[in-house]
PDB file of N, CA and C in Angstrom:
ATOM      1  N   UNK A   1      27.839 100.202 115.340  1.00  0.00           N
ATOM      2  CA  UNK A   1      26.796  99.688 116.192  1.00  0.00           C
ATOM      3  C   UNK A   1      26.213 100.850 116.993  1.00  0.00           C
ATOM      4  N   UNK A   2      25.011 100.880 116.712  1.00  0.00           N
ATOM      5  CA  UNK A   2      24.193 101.925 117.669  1.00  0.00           C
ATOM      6  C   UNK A   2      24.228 101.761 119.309  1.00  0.00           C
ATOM      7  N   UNK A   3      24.365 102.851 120.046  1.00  0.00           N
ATOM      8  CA  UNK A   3      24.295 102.768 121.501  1.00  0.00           C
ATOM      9  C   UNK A   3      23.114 101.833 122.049  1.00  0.00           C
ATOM     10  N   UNK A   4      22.113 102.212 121.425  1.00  0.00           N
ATOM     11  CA  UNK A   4      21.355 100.938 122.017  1.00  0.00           C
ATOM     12  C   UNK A   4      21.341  99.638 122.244  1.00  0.00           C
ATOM     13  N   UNK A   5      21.814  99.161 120.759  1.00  0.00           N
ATOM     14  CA  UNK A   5      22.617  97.709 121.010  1.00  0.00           C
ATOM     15  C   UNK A   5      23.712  97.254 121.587  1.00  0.00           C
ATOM     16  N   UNK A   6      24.582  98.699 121.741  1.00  0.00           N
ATOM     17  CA  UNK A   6      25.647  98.273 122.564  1.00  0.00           C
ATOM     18  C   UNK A   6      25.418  98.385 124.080  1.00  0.00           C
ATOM     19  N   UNK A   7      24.341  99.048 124.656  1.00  0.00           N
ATOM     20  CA  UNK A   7      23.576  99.249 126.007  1.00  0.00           C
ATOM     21  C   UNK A   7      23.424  97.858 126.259  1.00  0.00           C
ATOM     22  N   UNK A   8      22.110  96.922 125.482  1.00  0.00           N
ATOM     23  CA  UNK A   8      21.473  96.105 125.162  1.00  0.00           C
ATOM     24  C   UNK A   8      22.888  94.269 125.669  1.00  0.00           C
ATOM     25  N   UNK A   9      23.605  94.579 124.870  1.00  0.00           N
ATOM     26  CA  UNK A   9      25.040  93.764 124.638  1.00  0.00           C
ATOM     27  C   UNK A   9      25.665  93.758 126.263  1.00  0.00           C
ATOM     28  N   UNK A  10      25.817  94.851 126.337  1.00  0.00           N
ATOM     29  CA  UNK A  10      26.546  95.246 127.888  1.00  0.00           C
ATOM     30  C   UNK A  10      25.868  94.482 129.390  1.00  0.00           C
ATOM     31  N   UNK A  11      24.752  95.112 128.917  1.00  0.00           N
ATOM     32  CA  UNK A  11      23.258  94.604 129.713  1.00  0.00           C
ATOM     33  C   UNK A  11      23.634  93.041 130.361  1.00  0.00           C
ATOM     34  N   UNK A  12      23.679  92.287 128.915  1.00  0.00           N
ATOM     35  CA  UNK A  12      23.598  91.051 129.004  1.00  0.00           C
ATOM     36  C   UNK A  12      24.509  90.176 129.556  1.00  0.00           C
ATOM     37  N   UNK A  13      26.026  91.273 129.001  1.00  0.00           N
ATOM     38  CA  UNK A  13      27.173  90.022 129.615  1.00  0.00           C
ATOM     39  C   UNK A  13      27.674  90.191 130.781  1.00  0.00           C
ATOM     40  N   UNK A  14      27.368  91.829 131.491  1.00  0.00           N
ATOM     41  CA  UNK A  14      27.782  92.310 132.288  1.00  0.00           C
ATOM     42  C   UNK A  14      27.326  90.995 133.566  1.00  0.00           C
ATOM     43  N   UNK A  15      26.526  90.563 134.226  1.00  0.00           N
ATOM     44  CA  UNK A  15      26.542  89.564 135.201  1.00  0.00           C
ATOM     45  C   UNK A  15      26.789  88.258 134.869  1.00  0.00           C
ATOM     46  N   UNK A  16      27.061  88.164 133.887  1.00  0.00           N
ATOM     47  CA  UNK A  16      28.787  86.784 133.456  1.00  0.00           C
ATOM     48  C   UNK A  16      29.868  87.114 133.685  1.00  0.00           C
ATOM     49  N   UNK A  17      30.080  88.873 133.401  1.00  0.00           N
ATOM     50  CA  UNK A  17      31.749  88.437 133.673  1.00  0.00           C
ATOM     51  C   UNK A  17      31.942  89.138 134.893  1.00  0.00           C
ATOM     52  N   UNK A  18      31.008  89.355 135.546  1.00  0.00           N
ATOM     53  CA  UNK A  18      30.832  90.339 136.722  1.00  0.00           C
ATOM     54  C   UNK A  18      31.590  89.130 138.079  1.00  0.00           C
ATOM     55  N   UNK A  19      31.420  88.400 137.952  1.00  0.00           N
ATOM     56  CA  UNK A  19      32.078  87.292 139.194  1.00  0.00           C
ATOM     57  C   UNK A  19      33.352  86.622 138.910  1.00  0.00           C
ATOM     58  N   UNK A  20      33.779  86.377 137.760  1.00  0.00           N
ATOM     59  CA  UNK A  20      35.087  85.532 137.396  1.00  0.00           C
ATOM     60  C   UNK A  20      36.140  87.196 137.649  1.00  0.00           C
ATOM     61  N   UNK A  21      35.848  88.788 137.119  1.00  0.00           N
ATOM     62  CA  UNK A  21      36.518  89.282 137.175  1.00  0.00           C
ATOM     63  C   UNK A  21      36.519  89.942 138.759  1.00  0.00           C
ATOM     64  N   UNK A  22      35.281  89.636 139.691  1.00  0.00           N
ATOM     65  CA  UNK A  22      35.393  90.217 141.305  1.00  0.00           C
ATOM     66  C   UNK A  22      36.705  89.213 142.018  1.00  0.00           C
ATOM     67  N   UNK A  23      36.042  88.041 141.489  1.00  0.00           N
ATOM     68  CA  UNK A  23      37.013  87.236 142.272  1.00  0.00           C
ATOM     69  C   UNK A  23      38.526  87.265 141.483  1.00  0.00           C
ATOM     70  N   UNK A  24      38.637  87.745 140.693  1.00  0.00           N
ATOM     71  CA  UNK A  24      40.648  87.871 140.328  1.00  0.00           C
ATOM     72  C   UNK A  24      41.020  88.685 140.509  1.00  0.00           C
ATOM     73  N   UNK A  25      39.948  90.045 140.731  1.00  0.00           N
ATOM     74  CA  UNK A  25      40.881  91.700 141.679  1.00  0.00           C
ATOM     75  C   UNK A  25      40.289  91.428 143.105  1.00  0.00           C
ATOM     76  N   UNK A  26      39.514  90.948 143.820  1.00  0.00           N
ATOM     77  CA  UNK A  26      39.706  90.572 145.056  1.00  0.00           C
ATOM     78  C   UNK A  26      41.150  89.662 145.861  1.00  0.00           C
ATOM     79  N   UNK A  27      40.973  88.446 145.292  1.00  0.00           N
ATOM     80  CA  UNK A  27      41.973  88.050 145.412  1.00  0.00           C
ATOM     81  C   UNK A  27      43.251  88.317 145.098  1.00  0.00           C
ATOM     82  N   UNK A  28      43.369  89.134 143.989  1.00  0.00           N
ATOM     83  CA  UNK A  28      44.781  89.595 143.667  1.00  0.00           C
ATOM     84  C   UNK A  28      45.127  90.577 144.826  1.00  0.00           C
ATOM     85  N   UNK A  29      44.354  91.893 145.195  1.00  0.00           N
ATOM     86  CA  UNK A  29      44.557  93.128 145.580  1.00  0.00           C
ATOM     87  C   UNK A  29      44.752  92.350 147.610  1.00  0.00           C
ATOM     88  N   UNK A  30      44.001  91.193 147.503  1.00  0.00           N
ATOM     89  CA  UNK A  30      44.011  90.353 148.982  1.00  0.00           C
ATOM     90  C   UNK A  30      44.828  89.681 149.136  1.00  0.00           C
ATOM     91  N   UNK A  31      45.542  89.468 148.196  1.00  0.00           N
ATOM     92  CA  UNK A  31      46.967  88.269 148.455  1.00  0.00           C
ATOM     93  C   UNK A  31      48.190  89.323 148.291  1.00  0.00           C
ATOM     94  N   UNK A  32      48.299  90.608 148.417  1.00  0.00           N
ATOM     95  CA  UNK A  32      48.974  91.537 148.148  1.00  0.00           C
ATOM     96  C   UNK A  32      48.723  92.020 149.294  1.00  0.00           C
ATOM     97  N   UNK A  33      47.870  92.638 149.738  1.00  0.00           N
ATOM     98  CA  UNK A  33      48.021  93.212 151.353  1.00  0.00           C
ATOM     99  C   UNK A  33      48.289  92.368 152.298  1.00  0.00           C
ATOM    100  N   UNK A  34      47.603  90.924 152.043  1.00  0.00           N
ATOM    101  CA  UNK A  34      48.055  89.931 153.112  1.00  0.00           C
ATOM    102  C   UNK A  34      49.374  89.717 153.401  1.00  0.00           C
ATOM    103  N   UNK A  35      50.150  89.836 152.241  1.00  0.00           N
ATOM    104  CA  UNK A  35      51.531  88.799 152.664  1.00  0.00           C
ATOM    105  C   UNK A  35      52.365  90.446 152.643  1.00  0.00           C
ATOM    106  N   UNK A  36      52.088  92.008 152.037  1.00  0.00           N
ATOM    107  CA  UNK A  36      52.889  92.597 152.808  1.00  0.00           C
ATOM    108  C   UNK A  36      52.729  93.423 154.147  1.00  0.00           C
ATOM    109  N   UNK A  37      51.316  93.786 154.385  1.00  0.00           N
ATOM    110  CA  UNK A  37      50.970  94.275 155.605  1.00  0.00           C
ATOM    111  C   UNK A  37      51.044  93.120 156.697  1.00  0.00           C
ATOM    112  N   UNK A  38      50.400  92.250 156.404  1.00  0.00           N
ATOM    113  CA  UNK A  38      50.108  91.458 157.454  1.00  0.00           C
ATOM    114  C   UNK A  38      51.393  89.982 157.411  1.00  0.00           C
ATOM    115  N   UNK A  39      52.011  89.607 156.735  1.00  0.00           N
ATOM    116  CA  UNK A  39      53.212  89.023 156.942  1.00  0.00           C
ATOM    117  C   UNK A  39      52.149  87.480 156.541  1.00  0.00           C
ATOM    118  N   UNK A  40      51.333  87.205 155.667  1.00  0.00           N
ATOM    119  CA  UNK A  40      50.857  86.365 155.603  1.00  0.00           C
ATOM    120  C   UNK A  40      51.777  85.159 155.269  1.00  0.00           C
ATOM    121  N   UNK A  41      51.355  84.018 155.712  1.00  0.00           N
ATOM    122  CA  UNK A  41      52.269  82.766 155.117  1.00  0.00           C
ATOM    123  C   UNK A  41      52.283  82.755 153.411  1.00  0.00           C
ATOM    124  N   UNK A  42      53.276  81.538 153.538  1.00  0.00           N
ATOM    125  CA  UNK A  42      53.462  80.899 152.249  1.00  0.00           C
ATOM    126  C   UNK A  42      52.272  80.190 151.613  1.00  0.00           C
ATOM    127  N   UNK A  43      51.784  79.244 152.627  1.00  0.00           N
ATOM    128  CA  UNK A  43      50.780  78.221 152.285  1.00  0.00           C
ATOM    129  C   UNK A  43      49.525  79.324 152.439  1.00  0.00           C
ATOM    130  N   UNK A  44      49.302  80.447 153.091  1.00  0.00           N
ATOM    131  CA  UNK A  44      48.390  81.202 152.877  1.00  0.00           C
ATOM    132  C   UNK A  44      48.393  81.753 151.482  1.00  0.00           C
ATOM    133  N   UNK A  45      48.988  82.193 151.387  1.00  0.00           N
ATOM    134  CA  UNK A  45      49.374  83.275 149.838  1.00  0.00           C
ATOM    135  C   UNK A  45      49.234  81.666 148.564  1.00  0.00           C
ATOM    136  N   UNK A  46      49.875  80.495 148.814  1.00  0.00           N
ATOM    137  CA  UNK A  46      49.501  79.779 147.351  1.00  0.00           C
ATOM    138  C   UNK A  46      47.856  79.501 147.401  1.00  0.00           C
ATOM    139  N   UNK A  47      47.123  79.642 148.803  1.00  0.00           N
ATOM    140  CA  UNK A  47      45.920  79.172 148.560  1.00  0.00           C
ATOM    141  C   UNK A  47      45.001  80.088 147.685  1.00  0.00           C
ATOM    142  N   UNK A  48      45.408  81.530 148.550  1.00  0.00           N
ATOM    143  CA  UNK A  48      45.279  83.019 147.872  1.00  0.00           C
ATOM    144  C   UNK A  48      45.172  82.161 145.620  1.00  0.00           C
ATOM    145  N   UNK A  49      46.354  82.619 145.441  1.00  0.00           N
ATOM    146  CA  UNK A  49      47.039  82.324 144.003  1.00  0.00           C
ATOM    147  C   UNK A  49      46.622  81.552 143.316  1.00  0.00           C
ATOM    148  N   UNK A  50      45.631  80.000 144.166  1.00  0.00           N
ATOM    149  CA  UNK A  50      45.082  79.089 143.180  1.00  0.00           C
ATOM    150  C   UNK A  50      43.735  79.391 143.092  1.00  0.00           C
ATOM    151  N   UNK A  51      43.400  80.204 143.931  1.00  0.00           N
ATOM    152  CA  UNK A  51      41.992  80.603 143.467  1.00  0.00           C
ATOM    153  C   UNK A  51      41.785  81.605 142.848  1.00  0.00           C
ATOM    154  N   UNK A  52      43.182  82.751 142.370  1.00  0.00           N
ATOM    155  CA  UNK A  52      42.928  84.100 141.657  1.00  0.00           C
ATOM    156  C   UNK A  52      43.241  83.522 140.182  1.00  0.00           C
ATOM    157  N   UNK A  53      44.415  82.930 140.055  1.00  0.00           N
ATOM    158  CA  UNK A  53      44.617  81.815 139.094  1.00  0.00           C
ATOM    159  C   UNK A  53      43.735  81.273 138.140  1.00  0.00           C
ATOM    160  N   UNK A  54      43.036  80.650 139.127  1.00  0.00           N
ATOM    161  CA  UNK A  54      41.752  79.420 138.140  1.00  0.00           C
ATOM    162  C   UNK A  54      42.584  78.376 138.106  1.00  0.00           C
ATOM    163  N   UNK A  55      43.262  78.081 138.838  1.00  0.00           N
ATOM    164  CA  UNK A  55      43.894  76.745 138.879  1.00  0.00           C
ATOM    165  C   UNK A  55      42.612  75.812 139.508  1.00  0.00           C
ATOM    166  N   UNK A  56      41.616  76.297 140.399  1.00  0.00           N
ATOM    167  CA  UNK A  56      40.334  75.358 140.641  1.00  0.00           C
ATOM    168  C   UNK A  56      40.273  74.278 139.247  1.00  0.00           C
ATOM    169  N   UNK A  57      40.120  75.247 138.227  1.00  0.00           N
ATOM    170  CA  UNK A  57      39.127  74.524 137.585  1.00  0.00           C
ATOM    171  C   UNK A  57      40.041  73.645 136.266  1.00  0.00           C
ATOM    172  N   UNK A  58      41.595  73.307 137.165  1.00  0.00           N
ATOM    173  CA  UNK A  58      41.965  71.878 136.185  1.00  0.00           C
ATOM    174  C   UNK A  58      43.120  72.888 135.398  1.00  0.00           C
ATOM    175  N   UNK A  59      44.010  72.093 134.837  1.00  0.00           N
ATOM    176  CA  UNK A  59      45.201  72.649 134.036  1.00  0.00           C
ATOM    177  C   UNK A  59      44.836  72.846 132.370  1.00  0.00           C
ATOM    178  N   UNK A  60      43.550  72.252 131.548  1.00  0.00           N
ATOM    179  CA  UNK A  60      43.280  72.615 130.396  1.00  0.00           C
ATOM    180  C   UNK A  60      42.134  74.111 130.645  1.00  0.00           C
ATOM    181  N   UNK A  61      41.089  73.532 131.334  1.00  0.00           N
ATOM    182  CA  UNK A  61      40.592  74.990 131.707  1.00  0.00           C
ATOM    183  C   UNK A  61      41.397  76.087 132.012  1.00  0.00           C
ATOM    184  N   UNK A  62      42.390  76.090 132.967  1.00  0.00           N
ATOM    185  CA  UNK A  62      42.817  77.481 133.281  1.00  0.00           C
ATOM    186  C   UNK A  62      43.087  78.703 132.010  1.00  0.00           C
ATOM    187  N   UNK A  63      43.715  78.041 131.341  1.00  0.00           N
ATOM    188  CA  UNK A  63      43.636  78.743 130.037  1.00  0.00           C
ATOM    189  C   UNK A  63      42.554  79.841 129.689  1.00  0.00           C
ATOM    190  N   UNK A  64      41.639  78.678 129.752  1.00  0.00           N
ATOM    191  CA  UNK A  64      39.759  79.463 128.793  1.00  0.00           C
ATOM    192  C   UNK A  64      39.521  80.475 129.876  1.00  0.00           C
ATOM    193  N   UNK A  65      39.745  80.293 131.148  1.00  0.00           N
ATOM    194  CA  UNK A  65      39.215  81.133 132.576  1.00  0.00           C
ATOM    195  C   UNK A  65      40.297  82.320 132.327  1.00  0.00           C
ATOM    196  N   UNK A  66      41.905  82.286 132.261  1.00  0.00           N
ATOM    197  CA  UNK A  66      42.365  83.442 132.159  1.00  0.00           C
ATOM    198  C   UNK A  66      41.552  84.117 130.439  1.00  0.00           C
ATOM    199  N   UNK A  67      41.901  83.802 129.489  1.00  0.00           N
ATOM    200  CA  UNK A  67      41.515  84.139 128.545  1.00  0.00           C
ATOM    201  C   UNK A  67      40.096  85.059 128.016  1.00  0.00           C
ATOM    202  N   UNK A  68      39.036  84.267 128.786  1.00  0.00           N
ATOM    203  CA  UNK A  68      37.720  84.735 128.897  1.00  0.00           C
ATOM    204  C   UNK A  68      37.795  85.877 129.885  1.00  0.00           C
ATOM    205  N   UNK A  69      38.368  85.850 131.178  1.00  0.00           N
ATOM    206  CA  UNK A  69      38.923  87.270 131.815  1.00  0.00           C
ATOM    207  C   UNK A  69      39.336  88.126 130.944  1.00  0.00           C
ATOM    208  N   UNK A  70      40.249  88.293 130.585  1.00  0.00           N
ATOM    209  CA  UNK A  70      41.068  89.388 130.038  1.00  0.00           C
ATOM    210  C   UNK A  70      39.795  89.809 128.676  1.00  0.00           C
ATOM    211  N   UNK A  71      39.183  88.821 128.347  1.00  0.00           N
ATOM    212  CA  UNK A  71      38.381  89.550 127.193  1.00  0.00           C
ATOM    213  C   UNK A  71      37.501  89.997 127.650  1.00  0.00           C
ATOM    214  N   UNK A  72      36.812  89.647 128.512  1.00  0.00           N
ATOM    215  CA  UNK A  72      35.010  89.751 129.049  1.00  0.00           C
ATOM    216  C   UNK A  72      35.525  91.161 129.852  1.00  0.00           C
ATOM    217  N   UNK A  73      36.724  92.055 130.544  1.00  0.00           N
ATOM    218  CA  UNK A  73      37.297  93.036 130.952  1.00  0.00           C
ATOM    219  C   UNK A  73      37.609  93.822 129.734  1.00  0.00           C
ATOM    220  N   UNK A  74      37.860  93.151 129.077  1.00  0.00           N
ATOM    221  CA  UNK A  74      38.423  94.434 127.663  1.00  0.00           C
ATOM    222  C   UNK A  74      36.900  95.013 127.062  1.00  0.00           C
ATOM    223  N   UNK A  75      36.086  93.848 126.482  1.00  0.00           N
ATOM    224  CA  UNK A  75      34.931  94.576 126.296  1.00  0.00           C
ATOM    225  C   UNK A  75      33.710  95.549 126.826  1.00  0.00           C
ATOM    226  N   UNK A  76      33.960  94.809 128.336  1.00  0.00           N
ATOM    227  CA  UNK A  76      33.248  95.481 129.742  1.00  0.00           C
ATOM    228  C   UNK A  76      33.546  97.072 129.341  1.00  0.00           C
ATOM    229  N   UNK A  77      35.135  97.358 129.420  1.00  0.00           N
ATOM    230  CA  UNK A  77      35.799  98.546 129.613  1.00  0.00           C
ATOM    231  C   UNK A  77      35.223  99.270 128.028  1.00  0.00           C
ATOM    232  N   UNK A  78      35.350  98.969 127.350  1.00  0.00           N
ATOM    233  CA  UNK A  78      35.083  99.453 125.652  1.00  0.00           C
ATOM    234  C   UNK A  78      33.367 100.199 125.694  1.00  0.00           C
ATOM    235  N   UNK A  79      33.044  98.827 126.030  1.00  0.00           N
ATOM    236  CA  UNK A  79      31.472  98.998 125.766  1.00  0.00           C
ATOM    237  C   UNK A  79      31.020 100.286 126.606  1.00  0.00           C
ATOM    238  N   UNK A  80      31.386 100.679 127.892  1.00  0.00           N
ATOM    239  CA  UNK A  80      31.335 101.252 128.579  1.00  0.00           C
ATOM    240  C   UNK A  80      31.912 102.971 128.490  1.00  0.00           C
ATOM    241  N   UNK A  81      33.208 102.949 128.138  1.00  0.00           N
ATOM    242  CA  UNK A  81      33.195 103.964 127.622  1.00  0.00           C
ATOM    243  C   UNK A  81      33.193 104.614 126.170  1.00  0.00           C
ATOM    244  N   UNK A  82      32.697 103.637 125.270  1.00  0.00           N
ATOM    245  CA  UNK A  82      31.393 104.402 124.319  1.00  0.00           C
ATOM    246  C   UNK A  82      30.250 104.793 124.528  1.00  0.00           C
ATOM    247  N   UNK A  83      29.622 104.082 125.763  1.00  0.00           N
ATOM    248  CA  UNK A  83      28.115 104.663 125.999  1.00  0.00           C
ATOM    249  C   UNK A  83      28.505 105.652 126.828  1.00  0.00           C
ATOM    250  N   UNK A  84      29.696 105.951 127.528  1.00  0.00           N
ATOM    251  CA  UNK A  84      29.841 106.995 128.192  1.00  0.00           C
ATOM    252  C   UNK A  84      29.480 108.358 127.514  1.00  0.00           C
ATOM    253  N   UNK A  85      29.662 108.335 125.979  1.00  0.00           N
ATOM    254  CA  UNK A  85      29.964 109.546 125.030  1.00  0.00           C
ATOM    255  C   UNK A  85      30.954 110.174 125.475  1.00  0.00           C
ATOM    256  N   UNK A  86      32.248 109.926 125.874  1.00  0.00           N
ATOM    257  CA  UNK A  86      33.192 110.692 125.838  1.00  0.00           C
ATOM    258  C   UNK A  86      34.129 110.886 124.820  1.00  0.00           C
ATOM    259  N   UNK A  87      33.495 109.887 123.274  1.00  0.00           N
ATOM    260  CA  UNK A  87      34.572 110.418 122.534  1.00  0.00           C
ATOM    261  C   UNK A  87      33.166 110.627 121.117  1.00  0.00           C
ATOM    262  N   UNK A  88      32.264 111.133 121.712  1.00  0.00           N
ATOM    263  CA  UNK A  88      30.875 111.711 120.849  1.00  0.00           C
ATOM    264  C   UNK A  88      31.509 113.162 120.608  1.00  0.00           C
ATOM    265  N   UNK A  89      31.013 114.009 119.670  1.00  0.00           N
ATOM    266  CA  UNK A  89      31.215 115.622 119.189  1.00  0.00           C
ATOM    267  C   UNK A  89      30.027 116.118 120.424  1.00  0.00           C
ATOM    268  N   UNK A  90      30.432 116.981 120.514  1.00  0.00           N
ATOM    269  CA  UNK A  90      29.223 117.861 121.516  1.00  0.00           C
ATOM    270  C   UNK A  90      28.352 118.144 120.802  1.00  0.00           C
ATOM    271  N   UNK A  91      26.925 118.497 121.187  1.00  0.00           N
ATOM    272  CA  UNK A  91      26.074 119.084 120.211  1.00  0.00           C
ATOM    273  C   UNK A  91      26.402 120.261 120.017  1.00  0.00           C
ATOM    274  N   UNK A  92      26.878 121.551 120.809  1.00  0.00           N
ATOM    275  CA  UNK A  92      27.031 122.596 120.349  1.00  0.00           C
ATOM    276  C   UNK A  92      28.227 122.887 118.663  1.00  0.00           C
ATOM    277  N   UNK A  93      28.755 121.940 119.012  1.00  0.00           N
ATOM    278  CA  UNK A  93      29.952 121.814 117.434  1.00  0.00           C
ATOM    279  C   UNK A  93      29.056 121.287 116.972  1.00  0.00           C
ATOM    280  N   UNK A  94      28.495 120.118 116.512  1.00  0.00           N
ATOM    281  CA  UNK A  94      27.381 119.701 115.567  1.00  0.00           C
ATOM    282  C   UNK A  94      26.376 120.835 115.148  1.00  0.00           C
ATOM    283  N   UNK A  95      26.160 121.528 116.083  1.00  0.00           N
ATOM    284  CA  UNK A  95      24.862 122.500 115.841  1.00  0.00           C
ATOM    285  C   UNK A  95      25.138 123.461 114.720  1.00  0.00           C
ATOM    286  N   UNK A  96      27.112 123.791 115.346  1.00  0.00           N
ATOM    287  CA  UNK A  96      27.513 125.154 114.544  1.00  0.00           C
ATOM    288  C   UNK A  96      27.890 124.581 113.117  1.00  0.00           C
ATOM    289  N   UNK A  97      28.415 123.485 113.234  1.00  0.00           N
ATOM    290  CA  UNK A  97      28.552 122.606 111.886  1.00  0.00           C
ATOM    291  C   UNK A  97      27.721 122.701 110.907  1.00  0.00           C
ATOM    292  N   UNK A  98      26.095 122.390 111.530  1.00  0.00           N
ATOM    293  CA  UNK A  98      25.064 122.618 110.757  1.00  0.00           C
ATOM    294  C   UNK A  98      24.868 123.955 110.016  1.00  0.00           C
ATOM    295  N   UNK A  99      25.133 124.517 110.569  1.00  0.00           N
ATOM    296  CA  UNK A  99      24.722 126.002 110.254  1.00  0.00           C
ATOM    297  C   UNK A  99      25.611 126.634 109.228  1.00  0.00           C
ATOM    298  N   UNK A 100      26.681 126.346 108.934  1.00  0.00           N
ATOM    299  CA  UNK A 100      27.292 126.819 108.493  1.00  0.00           C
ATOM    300  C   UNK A 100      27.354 125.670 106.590  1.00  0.00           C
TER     301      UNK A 100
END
C-alpha cells in the first residue's frame, strides 16, 4: 500500500479511535496516581475502573469496546510509523545503488 493511502486511511480513523483510546490511558494512568499518591478510595478507584473498562456500555459490548481498542491502537501505531519512513532506505543508498 502506497503512503498516500495509508496517510489517507490514518486520516480517517484517527478521530474514531482518538476518544475510546484518550479515555482508557486517562483513566488508567488516573486511577493509578489516585489511589497511590493520593490514597484514593475503594468506591473511588471501582468508579475510576468501570469507566476505563467499558463496563458503561453492558457485559456483551465490553468485549467489542476492549477489542476495537487494542486494534484501532495497533493500527494507529503501524500506520504511523510507516509514514514516519523510518524503516524506508535513505536516498543516498538508493542513489549509490543506482549507480552502480
Amino acid at each position: 500500500m502506497d503512503t498516500k493511502t495509508l496517510r489517507k486511511l490514518h486520516r480517517k480513523f484517527a478521530p474514531i479511535v482518538f476518544l475510546p483510546l484518550f479515555i482508557t490511558a486517562f483513566t488508567g494512568v488516573f486511577y493509578r496516581v489516585a489511589r497511590s499518591w493520593f490514597g484514593a478510595s475503594d468506591e473511588f478507584g471501582e468508579m475510576i475502573l468501570f469507566i476505563h473498562q467499558g463496563e458503561f456500555l453492558g457485559k456483551d459490548l465490553r468485549v467489542f469496546y476492549v477489542l476495537l481498542n487494542g486494534l484501532g491502537l495497533i493500527a494507529m501505531v503501524a500506520t504511523g510509523i510507516i509514514m514516519s519512513g523510518i524503516f524506508r532506505p535513505r536516498k543516498k543508498v538508493i542513489e549509490k545503488v543506482n549507480q552502480e
